[in-house]
Protein backbone atom coordinates (compact mmCIF):
# COMPACT_ATOMS: atom_id res chain seq x y z
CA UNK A 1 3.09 -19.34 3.18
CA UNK A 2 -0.44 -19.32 3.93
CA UNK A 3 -2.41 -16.63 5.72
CA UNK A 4 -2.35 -18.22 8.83
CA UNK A 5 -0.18 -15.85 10.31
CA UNK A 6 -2.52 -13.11 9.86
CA UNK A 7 -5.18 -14.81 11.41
CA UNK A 8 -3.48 -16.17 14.04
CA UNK A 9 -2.64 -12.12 14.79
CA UNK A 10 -6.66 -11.79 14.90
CA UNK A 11 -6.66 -14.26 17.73
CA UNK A 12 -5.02 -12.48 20.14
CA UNK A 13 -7.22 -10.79 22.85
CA UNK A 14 -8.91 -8.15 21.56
CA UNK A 15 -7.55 -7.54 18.04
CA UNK A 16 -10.07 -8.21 15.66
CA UNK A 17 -12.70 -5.64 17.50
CA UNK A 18 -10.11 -2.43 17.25
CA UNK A 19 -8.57 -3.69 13.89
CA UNK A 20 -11.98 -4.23 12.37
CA UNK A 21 -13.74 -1.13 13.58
CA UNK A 22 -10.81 1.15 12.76
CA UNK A 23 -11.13 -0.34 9.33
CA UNK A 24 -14.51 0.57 8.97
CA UNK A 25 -13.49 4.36 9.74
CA UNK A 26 -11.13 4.31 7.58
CA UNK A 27 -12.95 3.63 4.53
CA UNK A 28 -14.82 6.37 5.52
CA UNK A 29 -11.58 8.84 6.03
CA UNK A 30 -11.06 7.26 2.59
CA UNK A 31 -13.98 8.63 1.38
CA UNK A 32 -13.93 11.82 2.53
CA UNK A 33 -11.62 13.98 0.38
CA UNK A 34 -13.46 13.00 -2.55
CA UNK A 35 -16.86 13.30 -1.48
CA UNK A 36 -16.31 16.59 -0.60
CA UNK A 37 -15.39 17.17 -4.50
CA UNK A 38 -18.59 16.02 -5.20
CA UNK A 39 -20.29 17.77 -2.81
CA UNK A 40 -18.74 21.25 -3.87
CA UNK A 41 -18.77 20.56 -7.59
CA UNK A 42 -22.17 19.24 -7.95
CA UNK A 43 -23.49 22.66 -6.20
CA UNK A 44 -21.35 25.07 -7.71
CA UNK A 45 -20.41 23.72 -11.00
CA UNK A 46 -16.75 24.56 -10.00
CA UNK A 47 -14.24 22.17 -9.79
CA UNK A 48 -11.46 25.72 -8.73
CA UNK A 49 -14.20 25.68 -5.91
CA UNK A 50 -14.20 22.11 -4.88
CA UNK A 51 -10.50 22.15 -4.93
CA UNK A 52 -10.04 24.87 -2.85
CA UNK A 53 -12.69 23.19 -0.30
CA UNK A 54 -10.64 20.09 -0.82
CA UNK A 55 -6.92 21.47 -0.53
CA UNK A 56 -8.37 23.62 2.66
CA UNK A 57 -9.50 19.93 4.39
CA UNK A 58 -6.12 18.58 2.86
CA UNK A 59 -3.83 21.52 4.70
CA UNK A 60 -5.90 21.38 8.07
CA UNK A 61 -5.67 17.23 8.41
CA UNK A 62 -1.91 17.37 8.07
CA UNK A 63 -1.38 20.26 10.53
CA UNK A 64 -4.10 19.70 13.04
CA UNK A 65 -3.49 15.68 13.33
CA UNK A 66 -0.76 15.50 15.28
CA UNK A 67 -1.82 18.37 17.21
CA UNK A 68 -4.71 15.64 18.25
CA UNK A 69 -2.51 12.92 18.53
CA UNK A 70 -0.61 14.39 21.09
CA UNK A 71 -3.43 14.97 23.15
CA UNK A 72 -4.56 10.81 22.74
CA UNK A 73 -1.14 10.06 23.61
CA UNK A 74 -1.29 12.20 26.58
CA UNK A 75 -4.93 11.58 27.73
CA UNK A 76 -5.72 8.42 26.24
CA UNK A 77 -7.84 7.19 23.11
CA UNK A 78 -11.11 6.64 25.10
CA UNK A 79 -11.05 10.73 26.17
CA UNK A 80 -9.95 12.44 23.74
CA UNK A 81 -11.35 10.15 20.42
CA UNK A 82 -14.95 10.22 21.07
CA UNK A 83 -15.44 14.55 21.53
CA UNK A 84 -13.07 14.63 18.47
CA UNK A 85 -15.80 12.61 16.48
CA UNK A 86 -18.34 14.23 17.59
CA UNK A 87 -16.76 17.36 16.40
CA UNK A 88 -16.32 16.10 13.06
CA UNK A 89 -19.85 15.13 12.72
CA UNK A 90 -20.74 18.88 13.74
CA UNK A 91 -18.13 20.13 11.34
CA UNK A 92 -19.40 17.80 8.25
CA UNK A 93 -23.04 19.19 9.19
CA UNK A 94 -21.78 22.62 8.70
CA UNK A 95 -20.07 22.01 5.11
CA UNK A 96 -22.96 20.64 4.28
CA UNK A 97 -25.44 23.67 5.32
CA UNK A 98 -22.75 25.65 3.90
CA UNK A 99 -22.16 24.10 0.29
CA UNK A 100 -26.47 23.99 0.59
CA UNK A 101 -27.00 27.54 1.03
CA UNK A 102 -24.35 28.60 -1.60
CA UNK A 103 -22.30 30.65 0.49
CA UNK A 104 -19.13 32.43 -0.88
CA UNK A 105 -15.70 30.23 -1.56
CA UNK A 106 -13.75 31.58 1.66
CA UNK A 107 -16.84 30.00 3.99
CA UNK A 108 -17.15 26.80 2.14
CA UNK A 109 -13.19 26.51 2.43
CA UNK A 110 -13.92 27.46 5.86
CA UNK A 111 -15.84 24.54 6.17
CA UNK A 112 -13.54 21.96 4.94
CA UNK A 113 -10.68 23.33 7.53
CA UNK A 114 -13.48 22.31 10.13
CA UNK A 115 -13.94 19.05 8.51
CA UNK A 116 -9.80 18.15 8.10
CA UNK A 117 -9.15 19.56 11.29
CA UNK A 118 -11.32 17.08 13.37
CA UNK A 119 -11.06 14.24 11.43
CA UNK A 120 -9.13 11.40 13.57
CA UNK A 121 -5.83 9.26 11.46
CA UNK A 122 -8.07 5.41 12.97
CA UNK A 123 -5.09 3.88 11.55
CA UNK A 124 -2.54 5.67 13.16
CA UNK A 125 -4.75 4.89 16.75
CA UNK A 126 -4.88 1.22 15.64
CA UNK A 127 -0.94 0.88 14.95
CA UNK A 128 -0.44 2.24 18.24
CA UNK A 129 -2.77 -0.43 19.76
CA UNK A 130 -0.72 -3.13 18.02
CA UNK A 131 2.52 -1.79 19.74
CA UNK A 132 0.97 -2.07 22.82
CA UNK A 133 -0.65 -5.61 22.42
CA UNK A 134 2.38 -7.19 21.23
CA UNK A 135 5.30 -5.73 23.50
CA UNK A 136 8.47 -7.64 24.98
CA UNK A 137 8.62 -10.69 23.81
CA UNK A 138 5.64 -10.61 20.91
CA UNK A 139 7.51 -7.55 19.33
CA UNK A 140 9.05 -10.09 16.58
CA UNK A 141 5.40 -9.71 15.55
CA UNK A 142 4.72 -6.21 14.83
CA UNK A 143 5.76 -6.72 11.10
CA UNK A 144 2.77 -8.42 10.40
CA UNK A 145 0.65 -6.63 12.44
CA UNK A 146 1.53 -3.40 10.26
CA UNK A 147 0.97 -5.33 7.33
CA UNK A 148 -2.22 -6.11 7.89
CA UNK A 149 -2.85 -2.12 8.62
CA UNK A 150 -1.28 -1.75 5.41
CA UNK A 151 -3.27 -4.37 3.95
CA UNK A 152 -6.63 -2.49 5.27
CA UNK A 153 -5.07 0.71 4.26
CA UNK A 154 -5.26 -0.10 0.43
CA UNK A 155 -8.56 -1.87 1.18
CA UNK A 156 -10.13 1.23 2.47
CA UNK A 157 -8.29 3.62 -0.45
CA UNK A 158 -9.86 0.79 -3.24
CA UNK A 159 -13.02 0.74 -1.77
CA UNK A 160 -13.53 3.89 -0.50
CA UNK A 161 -13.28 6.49 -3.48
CA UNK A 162 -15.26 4.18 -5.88
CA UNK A 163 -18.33 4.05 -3.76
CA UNK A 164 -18.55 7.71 -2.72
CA UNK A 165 -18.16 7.95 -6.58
CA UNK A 166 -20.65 6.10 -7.82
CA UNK A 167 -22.97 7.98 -5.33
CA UNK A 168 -21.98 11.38 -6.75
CA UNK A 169 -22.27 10.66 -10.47
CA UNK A 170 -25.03 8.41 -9.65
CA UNK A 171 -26.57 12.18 -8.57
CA UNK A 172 -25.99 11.96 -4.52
CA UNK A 173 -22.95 13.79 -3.61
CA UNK A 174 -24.73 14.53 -0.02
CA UNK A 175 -25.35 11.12 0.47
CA UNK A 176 -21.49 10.04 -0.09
CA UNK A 177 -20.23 13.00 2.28
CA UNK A 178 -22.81 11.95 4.66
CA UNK A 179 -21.49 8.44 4.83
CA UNK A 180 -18.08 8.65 4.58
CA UNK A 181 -18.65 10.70 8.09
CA UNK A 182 -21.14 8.30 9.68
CA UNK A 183 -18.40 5.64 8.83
CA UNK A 184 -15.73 7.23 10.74
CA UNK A 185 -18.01 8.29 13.56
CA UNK A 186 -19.42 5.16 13.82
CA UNK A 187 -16.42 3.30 13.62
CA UNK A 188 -14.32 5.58 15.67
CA UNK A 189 -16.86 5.41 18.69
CA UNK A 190 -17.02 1.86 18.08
CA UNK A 191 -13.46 1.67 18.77
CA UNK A 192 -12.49 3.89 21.30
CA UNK A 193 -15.46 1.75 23.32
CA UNK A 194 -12.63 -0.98 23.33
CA UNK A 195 -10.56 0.31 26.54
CA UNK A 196 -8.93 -2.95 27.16
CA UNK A 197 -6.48 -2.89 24.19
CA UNK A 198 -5.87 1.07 24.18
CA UNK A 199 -2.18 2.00 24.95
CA UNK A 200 -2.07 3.83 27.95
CA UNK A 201 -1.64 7.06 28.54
CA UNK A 202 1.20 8.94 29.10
CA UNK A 203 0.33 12.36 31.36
CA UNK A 204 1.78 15.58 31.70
CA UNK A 205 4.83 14.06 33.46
CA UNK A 206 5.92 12.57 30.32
CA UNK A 207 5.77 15.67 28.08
CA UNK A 208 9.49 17.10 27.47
CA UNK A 209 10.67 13.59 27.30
CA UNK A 210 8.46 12.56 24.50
CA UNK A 211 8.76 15.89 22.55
CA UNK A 212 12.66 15.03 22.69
CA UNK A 213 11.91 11.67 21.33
CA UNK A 214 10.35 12.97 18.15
CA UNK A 215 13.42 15.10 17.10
CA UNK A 216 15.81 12.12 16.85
CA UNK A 217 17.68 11.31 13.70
CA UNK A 218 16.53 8.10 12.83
CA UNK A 219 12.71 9.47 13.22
CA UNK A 220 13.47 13.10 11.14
CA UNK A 221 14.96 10.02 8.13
CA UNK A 222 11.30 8.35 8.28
CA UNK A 223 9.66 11.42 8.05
CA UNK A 224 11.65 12.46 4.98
CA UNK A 225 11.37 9.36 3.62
CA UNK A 226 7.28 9.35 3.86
CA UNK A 227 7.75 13.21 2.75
CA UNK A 228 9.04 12.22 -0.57
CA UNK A 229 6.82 9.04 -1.04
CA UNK A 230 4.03 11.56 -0.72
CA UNK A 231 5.47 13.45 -3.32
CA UNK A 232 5.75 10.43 -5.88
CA UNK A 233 2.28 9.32 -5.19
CA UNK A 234 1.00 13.16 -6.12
CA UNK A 235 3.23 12.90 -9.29
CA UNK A 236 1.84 9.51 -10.13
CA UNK A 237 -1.50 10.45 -9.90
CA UNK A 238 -0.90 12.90 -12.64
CA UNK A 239 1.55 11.57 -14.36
CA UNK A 240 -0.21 8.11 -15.63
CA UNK A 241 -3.93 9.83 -16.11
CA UNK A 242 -1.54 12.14 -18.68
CA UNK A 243 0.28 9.43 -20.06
CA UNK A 244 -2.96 7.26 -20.82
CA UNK A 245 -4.05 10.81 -22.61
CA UNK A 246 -1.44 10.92 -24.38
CA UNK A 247 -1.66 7.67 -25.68
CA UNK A 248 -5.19 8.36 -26.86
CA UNK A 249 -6.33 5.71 -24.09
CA UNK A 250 -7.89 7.56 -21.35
CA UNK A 251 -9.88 4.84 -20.26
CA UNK A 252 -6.86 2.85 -19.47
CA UNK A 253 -5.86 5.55 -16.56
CA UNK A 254 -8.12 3.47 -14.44
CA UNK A 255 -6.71 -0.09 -14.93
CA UNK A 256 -3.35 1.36 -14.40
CA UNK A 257 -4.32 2.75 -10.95
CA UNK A 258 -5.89 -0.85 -10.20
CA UNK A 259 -3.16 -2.75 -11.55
CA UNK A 260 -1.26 -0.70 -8.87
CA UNK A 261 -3.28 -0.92 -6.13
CA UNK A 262 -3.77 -5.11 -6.79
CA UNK A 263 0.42 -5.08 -7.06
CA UNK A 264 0.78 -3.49 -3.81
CA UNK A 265 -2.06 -5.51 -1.94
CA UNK A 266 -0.21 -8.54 -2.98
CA UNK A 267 3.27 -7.26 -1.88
CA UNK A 268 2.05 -6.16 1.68
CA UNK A 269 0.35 -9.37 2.20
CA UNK A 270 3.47 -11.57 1.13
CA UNK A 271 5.54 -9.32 3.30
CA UNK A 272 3.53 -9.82 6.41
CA UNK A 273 3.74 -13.19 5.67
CA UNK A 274 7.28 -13.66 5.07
CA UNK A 275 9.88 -14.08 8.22
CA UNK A 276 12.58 -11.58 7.13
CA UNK A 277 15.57 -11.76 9.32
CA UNK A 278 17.73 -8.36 7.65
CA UNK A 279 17.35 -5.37 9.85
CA UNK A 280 14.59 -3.77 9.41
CA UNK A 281 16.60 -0.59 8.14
CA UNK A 282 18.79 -2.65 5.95
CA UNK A 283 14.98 -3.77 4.71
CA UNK A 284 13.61 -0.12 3.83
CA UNK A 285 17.04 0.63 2.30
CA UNK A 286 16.66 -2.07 -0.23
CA UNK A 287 12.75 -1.37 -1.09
CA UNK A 288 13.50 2.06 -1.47
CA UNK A 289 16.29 1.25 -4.32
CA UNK A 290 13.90 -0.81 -5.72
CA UNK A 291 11.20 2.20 -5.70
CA UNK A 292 13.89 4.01 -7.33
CA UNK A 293 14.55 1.38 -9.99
CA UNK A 294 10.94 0.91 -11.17
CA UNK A 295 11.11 4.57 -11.07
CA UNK A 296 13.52 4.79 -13.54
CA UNK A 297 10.87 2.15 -15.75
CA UNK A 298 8.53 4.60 -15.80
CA UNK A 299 11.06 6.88 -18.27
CA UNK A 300 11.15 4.43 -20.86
CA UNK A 301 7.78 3.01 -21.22
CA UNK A 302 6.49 3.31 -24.60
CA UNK A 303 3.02 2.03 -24.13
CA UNK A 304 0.03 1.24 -21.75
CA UNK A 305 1.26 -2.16 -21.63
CA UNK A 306 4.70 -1.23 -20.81
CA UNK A 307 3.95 1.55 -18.06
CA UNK A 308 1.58 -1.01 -16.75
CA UNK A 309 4.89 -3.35 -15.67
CA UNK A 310 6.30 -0.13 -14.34
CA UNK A 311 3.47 1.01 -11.94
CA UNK A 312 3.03 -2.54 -11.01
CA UNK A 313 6.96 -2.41 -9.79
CA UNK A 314 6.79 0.19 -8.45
CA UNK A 315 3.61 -0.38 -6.60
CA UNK A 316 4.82 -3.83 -5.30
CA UNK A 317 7.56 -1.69 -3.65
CA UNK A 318 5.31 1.02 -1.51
CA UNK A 319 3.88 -1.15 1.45
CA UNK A 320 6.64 -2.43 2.60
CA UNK A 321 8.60 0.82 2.59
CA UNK A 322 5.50 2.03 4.66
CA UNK A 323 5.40 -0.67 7.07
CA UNK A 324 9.51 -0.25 7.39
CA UNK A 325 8.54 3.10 8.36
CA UNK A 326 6.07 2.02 11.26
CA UNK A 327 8.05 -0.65 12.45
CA UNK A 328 10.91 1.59 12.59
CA UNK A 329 9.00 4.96 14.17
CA UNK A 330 8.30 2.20 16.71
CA UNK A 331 11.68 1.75 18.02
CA UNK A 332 12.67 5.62 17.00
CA UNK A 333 10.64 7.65 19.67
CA UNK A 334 9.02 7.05 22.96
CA UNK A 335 6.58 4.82 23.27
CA UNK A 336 4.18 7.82 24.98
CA UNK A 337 4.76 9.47 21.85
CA UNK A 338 3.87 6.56 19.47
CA UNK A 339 0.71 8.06 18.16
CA UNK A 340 2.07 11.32 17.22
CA UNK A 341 4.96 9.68 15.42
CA UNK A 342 2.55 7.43 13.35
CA UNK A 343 0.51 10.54 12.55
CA UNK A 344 3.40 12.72 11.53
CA UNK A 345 4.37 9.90 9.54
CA UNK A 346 0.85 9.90 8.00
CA UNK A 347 0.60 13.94 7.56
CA UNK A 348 4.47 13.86 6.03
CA UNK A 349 3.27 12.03 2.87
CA UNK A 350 0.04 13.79 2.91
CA UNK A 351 2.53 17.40 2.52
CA UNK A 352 4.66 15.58 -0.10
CA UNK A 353 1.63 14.77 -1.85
CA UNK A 354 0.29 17.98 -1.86
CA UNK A 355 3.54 19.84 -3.14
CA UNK A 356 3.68 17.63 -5.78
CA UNK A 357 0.52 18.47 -7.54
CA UNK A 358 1.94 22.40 -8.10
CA UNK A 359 5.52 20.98 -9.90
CA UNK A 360 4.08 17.49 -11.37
CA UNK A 361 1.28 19.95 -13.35
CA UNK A 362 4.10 22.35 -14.71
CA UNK A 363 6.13 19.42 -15.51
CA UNK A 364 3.54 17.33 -17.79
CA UNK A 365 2.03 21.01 -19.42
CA UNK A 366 6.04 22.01 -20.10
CA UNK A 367 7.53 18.29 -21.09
CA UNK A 368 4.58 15.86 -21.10
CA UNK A 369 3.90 13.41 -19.05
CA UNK A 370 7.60 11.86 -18.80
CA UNK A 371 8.16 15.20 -17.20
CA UNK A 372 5.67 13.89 -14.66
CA UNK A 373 7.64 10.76 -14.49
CA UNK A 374 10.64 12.33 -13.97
CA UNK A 375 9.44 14.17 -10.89
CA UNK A 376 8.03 10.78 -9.56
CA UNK A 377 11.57 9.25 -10.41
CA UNK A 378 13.45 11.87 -8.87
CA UNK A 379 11.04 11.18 -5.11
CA UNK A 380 11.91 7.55 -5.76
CA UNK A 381 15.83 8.34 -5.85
CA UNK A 382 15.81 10.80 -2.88
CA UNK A 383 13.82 8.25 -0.77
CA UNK A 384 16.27 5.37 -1.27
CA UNK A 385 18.98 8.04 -0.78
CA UNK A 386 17.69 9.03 2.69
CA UNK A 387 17.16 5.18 3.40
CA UNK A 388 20.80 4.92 2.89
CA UNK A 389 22.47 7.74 4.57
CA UNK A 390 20.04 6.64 7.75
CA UNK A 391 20.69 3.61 8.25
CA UNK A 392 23.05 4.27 11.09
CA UNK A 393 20.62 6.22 12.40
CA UNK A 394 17.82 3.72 12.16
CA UNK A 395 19.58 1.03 13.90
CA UNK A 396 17.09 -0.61 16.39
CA UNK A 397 17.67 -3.48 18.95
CA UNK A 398 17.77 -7.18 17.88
CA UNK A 399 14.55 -7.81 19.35
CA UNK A 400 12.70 -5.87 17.07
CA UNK A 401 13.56 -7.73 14.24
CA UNK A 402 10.78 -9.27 12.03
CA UNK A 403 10.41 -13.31 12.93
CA UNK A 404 7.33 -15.10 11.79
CA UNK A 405 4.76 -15.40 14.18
């Protein structure tokens, strides 16, 4: 295998330009959450404040998104995308002013609803593009192509965080919030200037039909499925920073994380690479159990070391579970409802994740951090459990079935 494939995807008319400048916005949208904990701690000396800010962004991105992807789908990317940015920029200016001027909690949470609310999902908009660029008889391609949005997912989430990090401690918390947003602008207008490769869109006429299409029973599975993935990536996050406490090894909270994130870059580039001819919902069913194994890993590790082999299982199992989940919202719903599904997909595990922080805190405070594990373990199980009792439901045709490019 060689990563040929991959670039040989690049070559097609007009993909590099969309998937390159949506990667560029999303390291911003990457960036964002996180800068605006800098932001809000560094002027208030709060971090109940900067949470607050943070889980008022958090709520308003997973409720407003699809609210705006409906409207690309329905009006196109090259309409709707650019006035949305330009929003955001407004809205990122007002935190700003607001977090400045030291203005009560309410307005400065205020502000972050403005800022979560008009914030665009670029990868969602660039998945949709793929679907559209490699239709009929290129479908057998769209594995790889989500693999490589995976791929630039995890890129974005590595890269991302750590910079507008070392710009807060480094003592310029407006600086990170300010690029993180010129990022997404930048990149956002950058590619919804790329008409040619847009999916079209759909118009008023296709409205009831497309609702319909997102209440199916194969698409409610995915969205359950990404619902309880969010939930073990909240518990994870807390459950390994207590663990590595615990252990008297903080430091090592952060190697975990990146042994992690390197396990799952390397799985969603071998996956994209590899021609996999099981149905794709036989294929989710079987990385899900494997989620739930390395799950079960995470109970019995004894030390750094040890959890380290866990979260690296367990990591190696997330992208292709989330590029299952594209391939097969794909093939669920209408295709004038792609970019909602994608987002809804996006704003599920964004809920899960969420929720998780409330029970995964009361777990590790009542049991330690195996009770964090446990609630991580327990996502894991109900995810492959879904994946199983859906797979009638997530049948798709033959010619959607992964095939090397």
């Amino acid at each position: 295998m060689s990563s040929a494939t991959y670039r040989t995807l690049l070559r097609a008319p007009g993909a590099a330009p969309f998937f390159l400048t949506a990667a560029v916005g999303r390291v911003g949208i990457a960036m964002t959450s996180l800068g605006i904990v800098w932001l809000v701690h560094a002027r208030t000396g709060s971090y109940a404040t900067a949470g607050l800010v943070t889980g008022g962004f958090a709520v308003a991105e997973a409720v407003a998104g699809p609210q705006l992807a409906r409207l690309i789908d329905r009006f196109g990317q090259h309409r709707v995308l650019p006035p949305a940015l330009l929003a955001h920029a407004a809205a990122v200016a007002i935190l700003l002013t607001l977090v400045a001027a030291g203005t009560p909690d309410w307005l400065m949470t205020a502000g972050g609803v403005l800022v979560g609310a008009t914030i665009p999902q670029l990868g969602a908009l660039s998945a949709a593009r793929w679907a559209a660029l490699l239709s009929d008889e290129r479908s057998a391609a769209l594995p790889t192509a989500f693999a490589l949005e995976s791929l630039a997912n995890e890129m974005a989430y590595l890269t991302g965080p750590a910079l507008v990090s070392v710009l807060g401690a480094s003592g310029y918390p407006e600086v990170g919030t300010v690029l993180a947003a010129t990022l997404v602008v930048a990149g956002g207008l950058c590619f919804a200037a790329q008409r040619r490769t847009a999916p079209p869109a759909s118009g008023a006429a296709e409205r009831h039909r497309t609702g319909r299409s997102l209440l199916r029973p194969g698409f409610a599975v995915l969205v359950g499925v990404n619902l309880v993935i969010g939930v073990f990536f909240g518990a994870m996050q807390i459950s390994v920073t207590a663990f590595a406490v615990e252990h008297k090894a903080a430091a090592t909270a952060a190697l975990l994380f990146t042994v992690s994130s390197c396990a799952a870059l390397l799985a969603g580039w071998l996956y994209g690479l590899r021609r996999w001819r099981t149905a794709p919902q036989v294929q989710l069913a079987v990385a899900t159990a494997g989620l739930a194994v390395g799950g079960l890993a995470l109970l019995v590790a004894g030390s750094p070391v040890e959890l380290g082999i866990g979260v690296a299982l367990t990591g190696m199992a997330i992208p292709p579970i989330l590029v299952l989940c594209t391939l097969l919202a794909q093939s669920a719903v209408h295709q004038a409802a792609l970019t909602q599904a994608f987002v809804w997909l996006n704003s599920a595990s964004a809920a899960g994740s969420a929720s998780a922080a409330a029970a995964t805190g009361l777990a590790v405070t009542t049991f330690g951090a195996y009770g964090g594990f446990a609630v991580a373990a327990t996502a894991a199980g109900v995810a492959a459990m879904l994946a199983v009792a859906g797979l009638q439901a997530l049948a798709v045709p033959q010619r959607l079935k992964p095939a090397r490019l």
